[in-house]
Protein backbone atom coordinates (compact mmCIF):
# COMPACT_ATOMS: atom_id res chain seq x y z
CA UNK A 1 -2.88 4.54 -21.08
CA UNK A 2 -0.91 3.18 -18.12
CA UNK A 3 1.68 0.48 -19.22
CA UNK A 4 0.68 -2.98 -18.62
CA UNK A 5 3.38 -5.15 -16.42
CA UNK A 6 4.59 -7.47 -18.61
CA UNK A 7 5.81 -11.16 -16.93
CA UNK A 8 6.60 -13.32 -20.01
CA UNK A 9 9.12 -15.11 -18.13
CA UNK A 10 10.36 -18.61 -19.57
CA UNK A 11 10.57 -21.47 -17.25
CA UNK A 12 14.04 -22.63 -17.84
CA UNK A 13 15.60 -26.36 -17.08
CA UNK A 14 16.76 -25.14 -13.06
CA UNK A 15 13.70 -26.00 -11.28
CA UNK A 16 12.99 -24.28 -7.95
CA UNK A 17 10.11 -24.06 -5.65
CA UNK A 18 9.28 -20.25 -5.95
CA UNK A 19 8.79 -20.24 -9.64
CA UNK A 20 5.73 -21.89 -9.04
CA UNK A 21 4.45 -19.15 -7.13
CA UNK A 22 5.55 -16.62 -9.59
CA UNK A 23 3.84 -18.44 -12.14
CA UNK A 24 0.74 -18.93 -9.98
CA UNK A 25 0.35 -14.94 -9.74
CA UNK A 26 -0.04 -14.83 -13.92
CA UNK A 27 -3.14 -16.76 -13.60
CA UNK A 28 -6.23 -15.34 -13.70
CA UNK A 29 -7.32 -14.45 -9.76
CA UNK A 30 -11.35 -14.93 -8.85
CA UNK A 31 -12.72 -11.21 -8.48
CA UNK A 32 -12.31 -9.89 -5.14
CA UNK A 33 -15.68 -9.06 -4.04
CA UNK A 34 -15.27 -5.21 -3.02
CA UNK A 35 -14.06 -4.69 -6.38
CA UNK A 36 -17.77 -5.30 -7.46
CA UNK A 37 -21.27 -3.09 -6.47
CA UNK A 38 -22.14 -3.64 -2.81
CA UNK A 39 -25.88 -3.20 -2.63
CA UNK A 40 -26.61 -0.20 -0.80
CA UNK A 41 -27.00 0.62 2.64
CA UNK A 42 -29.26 2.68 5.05
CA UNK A 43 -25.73 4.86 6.62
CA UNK A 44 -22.27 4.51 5.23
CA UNK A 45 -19.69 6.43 7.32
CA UNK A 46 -16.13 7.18 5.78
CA UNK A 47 -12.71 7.78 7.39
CA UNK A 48 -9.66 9.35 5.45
CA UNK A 49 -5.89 8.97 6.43
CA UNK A 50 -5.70 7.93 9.76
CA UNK A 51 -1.77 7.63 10.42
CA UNK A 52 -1.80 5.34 12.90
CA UNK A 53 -3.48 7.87 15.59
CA UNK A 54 -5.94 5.56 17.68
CA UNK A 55 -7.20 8.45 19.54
CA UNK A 56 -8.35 10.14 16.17
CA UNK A 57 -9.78 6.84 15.34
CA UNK A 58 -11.63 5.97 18.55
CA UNK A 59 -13.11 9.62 18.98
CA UNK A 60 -14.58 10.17 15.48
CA UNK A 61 -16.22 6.62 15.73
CA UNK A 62 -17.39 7.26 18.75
CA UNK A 63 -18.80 10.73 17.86
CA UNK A 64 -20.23 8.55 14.74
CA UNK A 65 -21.98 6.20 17.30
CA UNK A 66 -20.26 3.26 15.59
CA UNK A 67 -18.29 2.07 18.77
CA UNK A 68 -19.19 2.47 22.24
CA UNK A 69 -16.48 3.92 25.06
CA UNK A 70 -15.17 -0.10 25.12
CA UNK A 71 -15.02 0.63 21.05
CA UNK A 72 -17.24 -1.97 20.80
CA UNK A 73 -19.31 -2.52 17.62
CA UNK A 74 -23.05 -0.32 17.68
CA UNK A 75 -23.35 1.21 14.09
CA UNK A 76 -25.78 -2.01 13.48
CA UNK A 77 -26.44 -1.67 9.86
CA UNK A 78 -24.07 0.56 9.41
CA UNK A 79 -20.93 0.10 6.89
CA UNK A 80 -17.85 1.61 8.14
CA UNK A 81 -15.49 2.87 5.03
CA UNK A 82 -11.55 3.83 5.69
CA UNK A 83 -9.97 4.77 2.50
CA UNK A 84 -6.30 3.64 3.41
CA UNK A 85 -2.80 5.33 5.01
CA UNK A 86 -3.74 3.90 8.15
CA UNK A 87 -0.02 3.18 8.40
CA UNK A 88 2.37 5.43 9.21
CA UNK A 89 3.58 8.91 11.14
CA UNK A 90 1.39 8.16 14.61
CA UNK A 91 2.70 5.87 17.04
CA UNK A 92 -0.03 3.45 17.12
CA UNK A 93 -0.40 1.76 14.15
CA UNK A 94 -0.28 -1.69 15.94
CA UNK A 95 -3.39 -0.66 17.95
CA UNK A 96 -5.41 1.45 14.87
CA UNK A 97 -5.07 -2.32 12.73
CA UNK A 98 -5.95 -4.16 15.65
CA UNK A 99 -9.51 -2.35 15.97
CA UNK A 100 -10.43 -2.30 12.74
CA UNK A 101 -9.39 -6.25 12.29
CA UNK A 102 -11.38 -6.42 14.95
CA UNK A 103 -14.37 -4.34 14.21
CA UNK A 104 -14.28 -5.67 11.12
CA UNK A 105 -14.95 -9.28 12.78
CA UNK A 106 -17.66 -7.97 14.50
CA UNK A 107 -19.88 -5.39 12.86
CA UNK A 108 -21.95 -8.24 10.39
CA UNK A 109 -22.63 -9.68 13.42
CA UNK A 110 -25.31 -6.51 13.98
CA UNK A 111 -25.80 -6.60 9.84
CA UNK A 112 -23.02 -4.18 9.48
CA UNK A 113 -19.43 -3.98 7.31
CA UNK A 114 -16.25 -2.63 7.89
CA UNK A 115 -14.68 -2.27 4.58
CA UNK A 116 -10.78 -1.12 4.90
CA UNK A 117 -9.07 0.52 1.88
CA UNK A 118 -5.10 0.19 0.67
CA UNK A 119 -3.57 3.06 0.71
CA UNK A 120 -0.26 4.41 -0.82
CA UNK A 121 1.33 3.75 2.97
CA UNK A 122 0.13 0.37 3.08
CA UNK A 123 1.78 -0.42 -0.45
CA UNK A 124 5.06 1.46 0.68
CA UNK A 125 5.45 -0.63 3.55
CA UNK A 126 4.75 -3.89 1.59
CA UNK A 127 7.91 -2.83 -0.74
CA UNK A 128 10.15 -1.84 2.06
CA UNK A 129 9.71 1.96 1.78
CA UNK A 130 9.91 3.15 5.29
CA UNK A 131 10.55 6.39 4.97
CA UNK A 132 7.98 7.51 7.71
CA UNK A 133 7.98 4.21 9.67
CA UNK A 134 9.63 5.87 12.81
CA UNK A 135 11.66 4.39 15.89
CA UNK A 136 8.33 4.56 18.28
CA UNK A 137 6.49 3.09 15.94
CA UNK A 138 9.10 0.10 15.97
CA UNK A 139 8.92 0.09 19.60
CA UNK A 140 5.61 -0.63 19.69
CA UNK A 141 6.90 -4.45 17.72
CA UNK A 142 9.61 -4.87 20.28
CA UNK A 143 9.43 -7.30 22.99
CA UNK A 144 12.22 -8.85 25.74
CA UNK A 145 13.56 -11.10 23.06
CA UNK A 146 14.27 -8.08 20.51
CA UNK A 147 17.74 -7.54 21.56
CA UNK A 148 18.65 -10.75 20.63
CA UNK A 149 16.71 -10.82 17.16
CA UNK A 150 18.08 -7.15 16.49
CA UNK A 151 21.73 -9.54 16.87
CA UNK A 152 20.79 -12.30 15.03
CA UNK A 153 19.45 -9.84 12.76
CA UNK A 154 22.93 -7.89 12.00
CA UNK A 155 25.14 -11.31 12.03
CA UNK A 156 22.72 -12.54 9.15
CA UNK A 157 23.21 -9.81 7.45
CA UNK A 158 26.78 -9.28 7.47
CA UNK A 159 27.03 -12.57 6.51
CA UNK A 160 24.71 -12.41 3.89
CA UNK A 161 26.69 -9.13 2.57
CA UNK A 162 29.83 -10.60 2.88
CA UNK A 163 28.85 -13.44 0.81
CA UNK A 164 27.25 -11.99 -1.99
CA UNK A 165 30.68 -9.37 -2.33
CA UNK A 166 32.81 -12.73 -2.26
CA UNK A 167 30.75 -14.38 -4.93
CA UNK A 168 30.75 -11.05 -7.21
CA UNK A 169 34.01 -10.19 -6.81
CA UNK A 170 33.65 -6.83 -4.62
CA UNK A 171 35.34 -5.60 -1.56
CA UNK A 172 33.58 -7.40 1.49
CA UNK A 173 32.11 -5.23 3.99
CA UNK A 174 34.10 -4.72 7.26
CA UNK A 175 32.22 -5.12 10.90
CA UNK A 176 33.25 -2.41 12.37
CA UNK A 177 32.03 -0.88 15.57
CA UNK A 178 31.53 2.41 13.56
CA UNK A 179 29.44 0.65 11.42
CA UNK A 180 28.17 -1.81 13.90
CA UNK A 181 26.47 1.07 15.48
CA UNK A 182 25.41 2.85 12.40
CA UNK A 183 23.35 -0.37 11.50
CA UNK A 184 21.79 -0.88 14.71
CA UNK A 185 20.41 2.94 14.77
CA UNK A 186 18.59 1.98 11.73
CA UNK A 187 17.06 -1.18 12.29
CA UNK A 188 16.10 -0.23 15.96
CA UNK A 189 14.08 -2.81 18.55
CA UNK A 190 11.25 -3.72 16.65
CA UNK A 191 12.32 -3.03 13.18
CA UNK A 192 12.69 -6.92 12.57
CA UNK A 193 8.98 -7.93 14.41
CA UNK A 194 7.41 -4.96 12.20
CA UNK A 195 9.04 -6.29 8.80
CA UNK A 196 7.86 -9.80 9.73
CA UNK A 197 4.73 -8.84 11.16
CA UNK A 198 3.85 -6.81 7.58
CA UNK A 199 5.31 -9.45 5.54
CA UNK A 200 3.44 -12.43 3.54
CA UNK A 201 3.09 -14.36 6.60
CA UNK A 202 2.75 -12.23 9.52
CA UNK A 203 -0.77 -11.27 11.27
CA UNK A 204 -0.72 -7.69 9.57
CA UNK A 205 0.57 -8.53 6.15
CA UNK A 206 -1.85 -11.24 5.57
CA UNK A 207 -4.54 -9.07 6.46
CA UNK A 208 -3.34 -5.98 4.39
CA UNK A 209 -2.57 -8.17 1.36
CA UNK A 210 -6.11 -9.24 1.38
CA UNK A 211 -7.52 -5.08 1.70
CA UNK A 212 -8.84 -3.93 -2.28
CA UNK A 213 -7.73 -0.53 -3.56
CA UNK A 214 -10.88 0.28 -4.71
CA UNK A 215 -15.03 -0.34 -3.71
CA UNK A 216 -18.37 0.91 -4.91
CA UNK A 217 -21.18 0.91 -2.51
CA UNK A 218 -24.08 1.53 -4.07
CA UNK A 219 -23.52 4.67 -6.37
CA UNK A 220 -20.69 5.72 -4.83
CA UNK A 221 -17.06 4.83 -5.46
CA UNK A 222 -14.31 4.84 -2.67
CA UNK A 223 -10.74 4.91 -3.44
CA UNK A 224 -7.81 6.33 -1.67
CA UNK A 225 -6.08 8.36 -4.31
CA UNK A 226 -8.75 8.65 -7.38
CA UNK A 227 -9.38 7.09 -10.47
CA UNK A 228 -7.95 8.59 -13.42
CA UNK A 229 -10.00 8.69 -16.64
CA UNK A 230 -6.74 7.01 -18.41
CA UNK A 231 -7.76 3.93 -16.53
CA UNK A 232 -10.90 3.72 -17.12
CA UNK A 233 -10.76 0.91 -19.40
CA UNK A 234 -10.09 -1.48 -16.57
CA UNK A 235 -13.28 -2.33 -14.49
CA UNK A 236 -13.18 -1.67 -10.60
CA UNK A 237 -12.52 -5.62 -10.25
CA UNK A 238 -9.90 -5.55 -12.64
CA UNK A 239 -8.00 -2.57 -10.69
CA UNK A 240 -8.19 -4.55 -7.52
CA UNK A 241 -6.68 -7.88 -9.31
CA UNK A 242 -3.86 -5.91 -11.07
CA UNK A 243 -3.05 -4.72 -7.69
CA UNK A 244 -3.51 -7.78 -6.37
CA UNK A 245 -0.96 -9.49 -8.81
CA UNK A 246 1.52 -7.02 -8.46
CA UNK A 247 1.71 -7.15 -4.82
CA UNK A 248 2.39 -11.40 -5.51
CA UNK A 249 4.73 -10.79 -7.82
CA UNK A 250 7.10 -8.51 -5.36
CA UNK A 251 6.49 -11.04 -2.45
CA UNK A 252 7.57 -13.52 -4.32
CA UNK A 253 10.74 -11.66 -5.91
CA UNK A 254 11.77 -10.96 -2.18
CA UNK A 255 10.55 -14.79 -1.36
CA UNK A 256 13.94 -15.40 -4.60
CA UNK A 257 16.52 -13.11 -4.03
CA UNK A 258 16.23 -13.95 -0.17
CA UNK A 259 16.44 -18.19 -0.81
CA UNK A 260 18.99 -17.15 -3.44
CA UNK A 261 21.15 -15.15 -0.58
CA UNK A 262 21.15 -11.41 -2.60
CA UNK A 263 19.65 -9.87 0.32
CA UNK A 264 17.40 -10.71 3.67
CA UNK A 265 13.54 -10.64 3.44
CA UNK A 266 13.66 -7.57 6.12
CA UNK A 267 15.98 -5.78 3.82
CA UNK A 268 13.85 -2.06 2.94
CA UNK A 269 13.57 -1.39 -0.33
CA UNK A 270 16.50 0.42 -1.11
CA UNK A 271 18.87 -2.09 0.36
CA UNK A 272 17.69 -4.08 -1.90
CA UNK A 273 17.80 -1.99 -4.62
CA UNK A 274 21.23 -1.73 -4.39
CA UNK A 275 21.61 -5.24 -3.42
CA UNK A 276 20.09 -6.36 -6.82
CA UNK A 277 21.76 -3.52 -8.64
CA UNK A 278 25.47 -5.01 -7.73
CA UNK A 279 23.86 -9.11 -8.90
CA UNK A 280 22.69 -7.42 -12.27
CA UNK A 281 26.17 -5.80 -13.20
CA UNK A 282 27.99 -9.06 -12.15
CA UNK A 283 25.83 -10.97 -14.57
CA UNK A 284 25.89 -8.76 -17.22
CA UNK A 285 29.45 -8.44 -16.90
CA UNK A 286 29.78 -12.29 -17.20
CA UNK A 287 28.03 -12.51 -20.21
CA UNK A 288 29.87 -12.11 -23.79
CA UNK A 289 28.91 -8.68 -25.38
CA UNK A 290 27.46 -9.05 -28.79
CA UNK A 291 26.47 -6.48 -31.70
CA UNK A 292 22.70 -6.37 -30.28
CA UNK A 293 22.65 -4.49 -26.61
CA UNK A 294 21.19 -7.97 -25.04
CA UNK A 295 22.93 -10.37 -27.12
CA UNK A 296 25.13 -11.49 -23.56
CA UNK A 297 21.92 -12.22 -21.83
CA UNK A 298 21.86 -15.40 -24.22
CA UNK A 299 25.42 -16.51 -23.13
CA UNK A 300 24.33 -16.85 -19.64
CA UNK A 301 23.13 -20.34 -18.34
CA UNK A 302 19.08 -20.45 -17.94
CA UNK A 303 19.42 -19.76 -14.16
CA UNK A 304 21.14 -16.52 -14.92
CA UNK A 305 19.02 -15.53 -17.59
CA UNK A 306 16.19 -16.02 -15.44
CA UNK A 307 17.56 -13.54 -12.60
CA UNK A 308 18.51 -11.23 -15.12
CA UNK A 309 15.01 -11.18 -16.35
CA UNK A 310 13.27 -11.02 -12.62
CA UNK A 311 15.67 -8.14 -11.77
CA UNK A 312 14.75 -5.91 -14.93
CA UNK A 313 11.33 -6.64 -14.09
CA UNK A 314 11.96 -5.57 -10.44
CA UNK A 315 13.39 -1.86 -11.67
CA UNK A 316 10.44 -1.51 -14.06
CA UNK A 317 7.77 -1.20 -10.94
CA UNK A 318 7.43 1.86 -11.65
CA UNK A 319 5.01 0.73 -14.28
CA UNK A 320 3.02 -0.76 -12.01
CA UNK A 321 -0.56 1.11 -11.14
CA UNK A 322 -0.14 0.11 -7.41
CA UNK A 323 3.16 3.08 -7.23
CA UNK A 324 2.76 4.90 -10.32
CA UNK A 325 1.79 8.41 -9.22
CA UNK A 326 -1.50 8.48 -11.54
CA UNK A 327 -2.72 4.80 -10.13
CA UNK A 328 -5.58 4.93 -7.56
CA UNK A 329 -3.43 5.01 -4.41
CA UNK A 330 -1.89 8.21 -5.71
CA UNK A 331 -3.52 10.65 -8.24
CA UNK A 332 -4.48 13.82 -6.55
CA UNK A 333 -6.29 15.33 -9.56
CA UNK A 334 -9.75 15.32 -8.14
CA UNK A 335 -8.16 17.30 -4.90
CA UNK A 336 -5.99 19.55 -7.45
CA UNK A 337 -7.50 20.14 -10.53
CA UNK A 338 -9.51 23.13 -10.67
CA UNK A 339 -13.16 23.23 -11.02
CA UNK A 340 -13.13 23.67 -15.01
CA UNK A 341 -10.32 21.39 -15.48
CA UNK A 342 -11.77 18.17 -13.32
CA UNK A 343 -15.65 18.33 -13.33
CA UNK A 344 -15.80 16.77 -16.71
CA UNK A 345 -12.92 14.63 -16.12
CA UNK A 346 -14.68 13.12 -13.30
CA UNK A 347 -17.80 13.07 -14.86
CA UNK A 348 -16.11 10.31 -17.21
CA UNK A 349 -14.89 8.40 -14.78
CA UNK A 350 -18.41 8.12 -13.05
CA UNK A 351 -20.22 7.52 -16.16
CA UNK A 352 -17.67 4.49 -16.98
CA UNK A 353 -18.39 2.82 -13.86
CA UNK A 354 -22.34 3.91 -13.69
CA UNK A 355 -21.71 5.63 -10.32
CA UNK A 356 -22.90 8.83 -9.25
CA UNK A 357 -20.33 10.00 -6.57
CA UNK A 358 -16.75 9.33 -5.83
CA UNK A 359 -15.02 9.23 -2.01
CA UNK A 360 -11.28 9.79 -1.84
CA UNK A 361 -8.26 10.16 0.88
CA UNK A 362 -5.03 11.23 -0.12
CA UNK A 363 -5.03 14.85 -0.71
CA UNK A 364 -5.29 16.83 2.98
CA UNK A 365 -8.63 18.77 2.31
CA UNK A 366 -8.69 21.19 5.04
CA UNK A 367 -7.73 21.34 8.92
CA UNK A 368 -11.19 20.26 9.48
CA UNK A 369 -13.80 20.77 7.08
CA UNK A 370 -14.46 18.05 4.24
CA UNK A 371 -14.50 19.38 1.46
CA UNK A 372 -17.26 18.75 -2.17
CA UNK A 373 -15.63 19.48 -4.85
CA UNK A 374 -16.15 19.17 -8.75
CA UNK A 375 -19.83 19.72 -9.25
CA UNK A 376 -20.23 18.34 -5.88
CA UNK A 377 -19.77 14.57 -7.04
CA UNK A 378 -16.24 14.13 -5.20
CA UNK A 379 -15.64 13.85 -1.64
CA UNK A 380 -12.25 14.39 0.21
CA UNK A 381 -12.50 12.71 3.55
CA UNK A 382 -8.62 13.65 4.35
CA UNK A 383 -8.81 16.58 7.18
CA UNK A 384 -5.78 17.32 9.74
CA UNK A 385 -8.86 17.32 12.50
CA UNK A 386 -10.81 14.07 12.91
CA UNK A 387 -13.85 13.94 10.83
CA UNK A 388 -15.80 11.28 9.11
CA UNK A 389 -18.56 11.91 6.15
CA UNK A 390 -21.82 10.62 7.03
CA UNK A 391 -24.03 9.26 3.69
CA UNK A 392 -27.91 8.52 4.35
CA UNK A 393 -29.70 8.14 1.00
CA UNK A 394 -29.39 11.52 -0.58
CA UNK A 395 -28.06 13.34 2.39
CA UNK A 396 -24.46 14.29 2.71
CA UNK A 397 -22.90 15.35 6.86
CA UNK A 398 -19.82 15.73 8.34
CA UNK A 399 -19.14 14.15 11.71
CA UNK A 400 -16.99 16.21 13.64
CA UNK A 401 -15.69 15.00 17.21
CA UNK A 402 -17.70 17.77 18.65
CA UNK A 403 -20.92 16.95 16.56
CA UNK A 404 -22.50 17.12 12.89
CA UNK A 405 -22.39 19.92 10.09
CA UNK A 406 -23.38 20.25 6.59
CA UNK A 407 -20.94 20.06 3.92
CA UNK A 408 -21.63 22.88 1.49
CA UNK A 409 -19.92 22.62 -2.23
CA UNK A 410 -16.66 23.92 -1.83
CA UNK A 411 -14.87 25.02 -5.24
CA UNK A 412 -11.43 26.38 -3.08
CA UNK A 413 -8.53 24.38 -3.16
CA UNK A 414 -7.74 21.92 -0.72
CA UNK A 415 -4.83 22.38 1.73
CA UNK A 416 -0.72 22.45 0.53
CA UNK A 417 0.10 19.15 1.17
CA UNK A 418 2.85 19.73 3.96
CA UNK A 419 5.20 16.63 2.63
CA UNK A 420 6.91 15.86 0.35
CA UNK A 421 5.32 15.83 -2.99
CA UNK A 422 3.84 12.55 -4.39
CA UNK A 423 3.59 11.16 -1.03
């Protein structure tokens, strides 16, 4: 059983404008309406990873007849499903989102859909883990008025820095041109427009914050990761809400500790990791240690307690289904598991959700070939060549750039993942 978040935070007497929100997120959410059984449809066509390569996008669409040359809309009926990481690794993640906010505009015009998955990418970047957001990808954010945001940027925070250090006591950080330089290598041109452009307010983050983990079309269930039978005792809706809520609850965390002048909103995630790490020990060390391990907590004022309590809650997100390696945007076990070990595994998962078949991303499948796996009722859509699965009523093809094939059941393993682990 996956542990449950748990936000049983008091309101105390110091009033302040985010704590609204933060309560807001506890409420109960209106079903999103992916996370529900979308009747079924003539021809559903589904992408895996797509890494911010447009060319892989715009070729395997076309070869799909979903977009023309101008990658306009002509799937008519057609849905269109992407199972998330279309972040990412390729240079042109700016220009993959921008089609597919834009085909996704246009295709029920024709009585298609364009439904876009999150992936484990997309919920990296909306916690600051940019670990393979790279310099051209910045670029591609920057503009003539970067250099001057980039120094706005670095005087913020080395204010904001120097600050906090005063206020807890700690050795304020010098600007050196040693580390002067050091800082600007890592928050590059564009680094600032791509945080604020993925944030809670900018074009891309609204629109990603909006995208469900999981959707069932028909009989068939599309997820990035997997489902695993552990969490089977939340419904599909249910998934998307938890994920939904947790996402709120670190926006408006950030929305805090930024107002409250711990870190900037831009910071990535280990900045402010550490940045809340060096608050938490100043407050506990204020505190008056009693026989019970928490009994200082209760000789802080409320406002203290309450950041004490928001920045425990912060390190346990680990909990959370949205990162934990067995939630839907990462478990591998349908890819991984061997044939004996998963088929009745996923047959459980179906049978709790009344679905027949199960589409996933996540776990590389092969350098072109998609692969059936577990008594041929899972899918992996994640090849290193472009490739898209085609579903027509009972029949199962691959789209290939260079034309159709069959997809036999394949009982092999998929590919050695060639990152890191986990990711």
């Amino acid at each position: 059983m996956f542990p449950r978040p748990r936000f049983s935070y008091r309101k105390s007497a110091f009033q302040y404008g985010v704590w609204s929100v933060l309560l807001t997120f506890l409420m109960v959410f209106s079903g999103f309406a992916a996370g529900k059984t979308i009747p079924p449809t003539s021809r559903i066509v589904a992408l895996g990873d797509l890494h911010g390569d447009i060319q892989r996008l715009t070729a395997i669409l076309q070869s799909a007849k979903l977009v023309n040359a101008e990658n306009r809309w002509t799937g008519g009926d057609a849905f269109l499903v992407v199972t998330g990481d279309f972040l990412d690794r390729g240079t042109h993640v700016r220009e993959v989102m921008d089609l597919l906010m834009e085909l996704e505009k246009k295709a029920p015009k024709a009585g298609g859909r364009v439904l876009v998955l999150l992936g484990n990418h997309e919920m990296m970047n909306l916690t600051g883990d940019l670990r393979y957001v790279t310099p051209e990808i910045y670029a591609t954010f920057a503009d003539d008025k970067s250099e001057e945001r980039q120094e706005r940027a670095y005087k913020k925070f080395m204010k904001t820095n120097q600050r906090e250090a005063k206020k807890l006591g700690l050795p304020e950080p010098e600007d050196t041109p040693e580390f002067r330089q050091e800082w600007m290598e890592t928050h590059p041109a564009g680094f600032v427009e791509y945080r604020e452009a993925l944030g809670p307010k900018g074009k891309y983050g609204r629109w990603i914050r909006n995208l469900p983990a999981v959707v069932r079309v028909g009989d068939i269930i599309f997820v990035h990761g997997g489902i695993h039978p552990r969490l089977t005792d939340l419904s599909l809706d249910e998934i998307n809400q938890r994920i939904k809520k947790e996402r709120k609850a670190f926006d408006s965390w950030v929305g805090y500790f930024t107002d409250e002048g711990v870190f900037q909103s831009y910071y990535p995630l280990n900045d402010m990791i550490t940045a809340l790490k060096k608050r938490y020990d100043w407050l506990a060390s204020s505190g008056e240690q009693g026989s019970n391990g928490d009994d200082w907590m209760e000789t802080l004022d409320s406002k203290e307690q309450y950041q004490v309590k928001l920045i425990k809650a912060f390190f346990n997100m680990g909990a959370w289904i949205s990162v934990h390696p067995d939630g839907p945007l990462w478990f591998r076990g349908f890819g991984k598991w061997s044939e004996e070990e998963g088929t009745p595994q996923l047959a459980q998962v179906l049978a709790a959700y009344g679905a027949e078949y199960m589409v996933v991303g996540h776990t590389i499948a092969a350098e072109k070939e998609i692969l059936r796996r577990l008594g041929g009722k899972v899918f992996l859509v994640d090849t290193v060549e472009p490739s898209a699965l085609e579903i027509a009523g009972d029949r199962f093809r691959a789209i290939y750039v260079d034309g159709y094939g069959l997809i036999d059941e394949n009982t092999s393993e998929p590919m050695p993942i060639p990152i890191a682990p986990g990711l």
